[in-house]
C-alpha atoms as a PDB file:
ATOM      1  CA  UNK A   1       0.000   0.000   0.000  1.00  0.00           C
ATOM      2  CA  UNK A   2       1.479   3.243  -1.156  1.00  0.00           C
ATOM      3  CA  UNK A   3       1.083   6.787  -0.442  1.00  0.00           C
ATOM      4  CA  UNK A   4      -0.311   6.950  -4.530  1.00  0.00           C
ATOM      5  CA  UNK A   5      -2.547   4.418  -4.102  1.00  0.00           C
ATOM      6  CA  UNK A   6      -4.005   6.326  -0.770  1.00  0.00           C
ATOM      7  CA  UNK A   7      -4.209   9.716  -2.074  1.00  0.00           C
ATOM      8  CA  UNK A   8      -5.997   7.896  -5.415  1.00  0.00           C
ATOM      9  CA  UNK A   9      -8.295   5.825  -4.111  1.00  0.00           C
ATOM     10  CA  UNK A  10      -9.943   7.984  -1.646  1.00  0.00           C
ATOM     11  CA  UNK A  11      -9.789  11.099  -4.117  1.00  0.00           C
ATOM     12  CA  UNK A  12     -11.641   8.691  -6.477  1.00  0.00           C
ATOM     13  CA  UNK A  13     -14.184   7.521  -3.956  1.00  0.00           C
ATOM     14  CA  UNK A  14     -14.857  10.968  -2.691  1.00  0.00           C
ATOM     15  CA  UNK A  15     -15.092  12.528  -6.094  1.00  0.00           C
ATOM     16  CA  UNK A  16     -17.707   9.651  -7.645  1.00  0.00           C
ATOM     17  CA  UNK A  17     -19.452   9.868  -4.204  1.00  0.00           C
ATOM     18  CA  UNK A  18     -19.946  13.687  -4.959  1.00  0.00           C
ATOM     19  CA  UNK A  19     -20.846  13.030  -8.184  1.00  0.00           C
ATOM     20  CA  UNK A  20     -23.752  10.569  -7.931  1.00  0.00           C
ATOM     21  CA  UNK A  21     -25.211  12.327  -4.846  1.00  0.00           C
ATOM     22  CA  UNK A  22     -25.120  15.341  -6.938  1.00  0.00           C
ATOM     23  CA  UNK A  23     -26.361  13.837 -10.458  1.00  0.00           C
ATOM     24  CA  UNK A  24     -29.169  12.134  -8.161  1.00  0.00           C
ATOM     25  CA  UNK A  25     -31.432  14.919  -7.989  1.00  0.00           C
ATOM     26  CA  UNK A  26     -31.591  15.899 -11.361  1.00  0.00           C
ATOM     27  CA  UNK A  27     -34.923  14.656 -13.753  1.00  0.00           C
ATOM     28  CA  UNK A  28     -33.094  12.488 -15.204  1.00  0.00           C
ATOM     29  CA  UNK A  29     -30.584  10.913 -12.649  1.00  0.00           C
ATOM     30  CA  UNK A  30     -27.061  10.396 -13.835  1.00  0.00           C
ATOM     31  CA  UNK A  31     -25.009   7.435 -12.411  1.00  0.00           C
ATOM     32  CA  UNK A  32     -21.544   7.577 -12.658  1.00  0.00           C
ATOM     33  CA  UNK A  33     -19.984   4.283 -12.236  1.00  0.00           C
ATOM     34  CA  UNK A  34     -16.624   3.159 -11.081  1.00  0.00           C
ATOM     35  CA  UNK A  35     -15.406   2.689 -14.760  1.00  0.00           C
ATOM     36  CA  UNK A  36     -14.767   6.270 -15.079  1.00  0.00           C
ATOM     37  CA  UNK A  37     -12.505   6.180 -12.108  1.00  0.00           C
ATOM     38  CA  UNK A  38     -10.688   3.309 -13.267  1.00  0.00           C
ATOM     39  CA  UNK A  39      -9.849   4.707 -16.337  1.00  0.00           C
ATOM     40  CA  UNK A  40      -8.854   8.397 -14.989  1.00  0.00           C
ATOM     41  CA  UNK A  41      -6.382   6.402 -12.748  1.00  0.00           C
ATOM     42  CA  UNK A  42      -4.360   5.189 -15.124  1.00  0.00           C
ATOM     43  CA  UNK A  43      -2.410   7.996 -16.321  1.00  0.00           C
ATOM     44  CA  UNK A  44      -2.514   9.495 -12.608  1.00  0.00           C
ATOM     45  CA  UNK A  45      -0.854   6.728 -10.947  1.00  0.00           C
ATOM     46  CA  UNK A  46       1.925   7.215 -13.994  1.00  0.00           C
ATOM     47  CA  UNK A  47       2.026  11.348 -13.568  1.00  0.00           C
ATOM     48  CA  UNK A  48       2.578  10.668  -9.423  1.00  0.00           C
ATOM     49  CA  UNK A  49       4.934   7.765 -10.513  1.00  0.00           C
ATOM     50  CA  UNK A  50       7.113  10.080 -12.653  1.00  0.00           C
ATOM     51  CA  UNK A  51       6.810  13.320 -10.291  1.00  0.00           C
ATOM     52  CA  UNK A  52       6.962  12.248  -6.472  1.00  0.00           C
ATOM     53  CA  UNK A  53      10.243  12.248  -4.629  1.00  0.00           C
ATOM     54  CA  UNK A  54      11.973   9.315  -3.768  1.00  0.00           C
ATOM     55  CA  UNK A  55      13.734  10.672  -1.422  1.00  0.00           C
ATOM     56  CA  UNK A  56      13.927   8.393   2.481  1.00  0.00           C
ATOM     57  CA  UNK A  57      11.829   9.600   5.155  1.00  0.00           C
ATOM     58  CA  UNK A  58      13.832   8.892   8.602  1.00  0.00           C
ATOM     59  CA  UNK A  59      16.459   6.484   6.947  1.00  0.00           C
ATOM     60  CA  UNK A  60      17.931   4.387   9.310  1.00  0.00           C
ATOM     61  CA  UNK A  61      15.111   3.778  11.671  1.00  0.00           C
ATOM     62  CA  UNK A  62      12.821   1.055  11.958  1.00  0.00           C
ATOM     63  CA  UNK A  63       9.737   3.462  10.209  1.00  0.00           C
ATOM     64  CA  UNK A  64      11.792   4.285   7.407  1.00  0.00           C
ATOM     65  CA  UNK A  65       9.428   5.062   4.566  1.00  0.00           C
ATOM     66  CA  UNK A  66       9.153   6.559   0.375  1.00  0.00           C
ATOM     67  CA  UNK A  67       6.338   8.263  -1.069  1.00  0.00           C
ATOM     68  CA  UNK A  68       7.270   6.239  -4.368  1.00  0.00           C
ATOM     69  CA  UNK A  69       9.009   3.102  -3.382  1.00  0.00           C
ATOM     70  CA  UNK A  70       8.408   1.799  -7.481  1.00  0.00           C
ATOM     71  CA  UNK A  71       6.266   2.415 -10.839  1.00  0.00           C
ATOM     72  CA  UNK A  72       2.999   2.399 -10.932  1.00  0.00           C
ATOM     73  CA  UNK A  73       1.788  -0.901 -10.838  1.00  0.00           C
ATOM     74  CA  UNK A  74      -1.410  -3.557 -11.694  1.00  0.00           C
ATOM     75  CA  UNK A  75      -1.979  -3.843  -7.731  1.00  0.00           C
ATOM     76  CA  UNK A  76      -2.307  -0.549  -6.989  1.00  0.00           C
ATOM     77  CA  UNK A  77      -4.564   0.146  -9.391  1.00  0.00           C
ATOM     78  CA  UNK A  78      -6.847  -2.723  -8.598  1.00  0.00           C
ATOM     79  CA  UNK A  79      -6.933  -1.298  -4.890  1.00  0.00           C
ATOM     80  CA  UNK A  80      -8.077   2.427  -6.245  1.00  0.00           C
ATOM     81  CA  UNK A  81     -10.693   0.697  -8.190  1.00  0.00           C
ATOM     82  CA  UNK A  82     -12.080  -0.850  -5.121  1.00  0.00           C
ATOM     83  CA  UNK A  83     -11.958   2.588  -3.414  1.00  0.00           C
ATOM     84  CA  UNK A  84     -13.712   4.084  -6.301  1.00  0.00           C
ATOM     85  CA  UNK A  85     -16.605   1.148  -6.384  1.00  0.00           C
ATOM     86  CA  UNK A  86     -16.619   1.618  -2.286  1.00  0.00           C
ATOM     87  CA  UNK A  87     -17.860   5.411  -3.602  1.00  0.00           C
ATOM     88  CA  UNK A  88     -19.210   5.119  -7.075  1.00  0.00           C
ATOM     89  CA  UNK A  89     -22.052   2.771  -6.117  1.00  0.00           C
ATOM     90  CA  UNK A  90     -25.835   3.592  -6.219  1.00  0.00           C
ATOM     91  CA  UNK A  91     -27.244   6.264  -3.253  1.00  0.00           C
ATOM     92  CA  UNK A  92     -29.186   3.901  -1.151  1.00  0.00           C
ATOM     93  CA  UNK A  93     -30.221   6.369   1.557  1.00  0.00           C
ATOM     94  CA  UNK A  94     -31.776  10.060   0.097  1.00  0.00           C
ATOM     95  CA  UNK A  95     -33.767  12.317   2.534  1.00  0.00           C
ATOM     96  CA  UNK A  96     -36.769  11.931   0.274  1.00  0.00           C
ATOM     97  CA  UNK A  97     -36.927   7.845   0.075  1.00  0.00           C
ATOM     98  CA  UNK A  98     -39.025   5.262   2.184  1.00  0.00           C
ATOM     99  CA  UNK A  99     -35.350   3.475   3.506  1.00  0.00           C
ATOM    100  CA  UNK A 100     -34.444   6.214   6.039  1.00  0.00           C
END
């Protein structure tokens, strides 16, 4: 678990969350599904990749840590997509539905 995939996945599940709560009221509801998120990710996870430091964070101690120990990788972007589906779900729970 890296300090990408964090910043990523809850980004992703905060933004679709916004999203579908905010497309919900419309006529028409909108869904936005976690497809879009796992396709924006992509070429995010490469950007951060390519641009974060690599630099050690307290080297030599036992919580030695990297905010980009490697590339971007198939892992990491299978844990932001379960972020995003953890936010770009259906709204179960609206103030002006029977289930609350």
């Amino acid at each position: 678990m890296t300090f990408g995939m964090w910043v990523l996945g809850t980004a992703s599940c905060a933004l679709l969350s916004f999203l579908n709560q905010f497309f919900w009221y419309r006529k028409e509801p909108l869904s936005v599904t976690s497809v879009s998120a796992q396709i924006a990710v992509v070429p995010l996870g490469h950007l951060m990749a390519r641009t974060l430091t690599e630099r050690v964070f307290f080297k030599g101690r036992p919580y030695e840590f990297t905010l980009n120990p490697r590339p971007f990788n198939v892992k990491e972007h299978v844990l932001i997509t379960i972020f995003a589906n953890s936010g770009g779900g259906e709204c179960l729970c609206h103030s002006d539905s029977e289930l609350c």
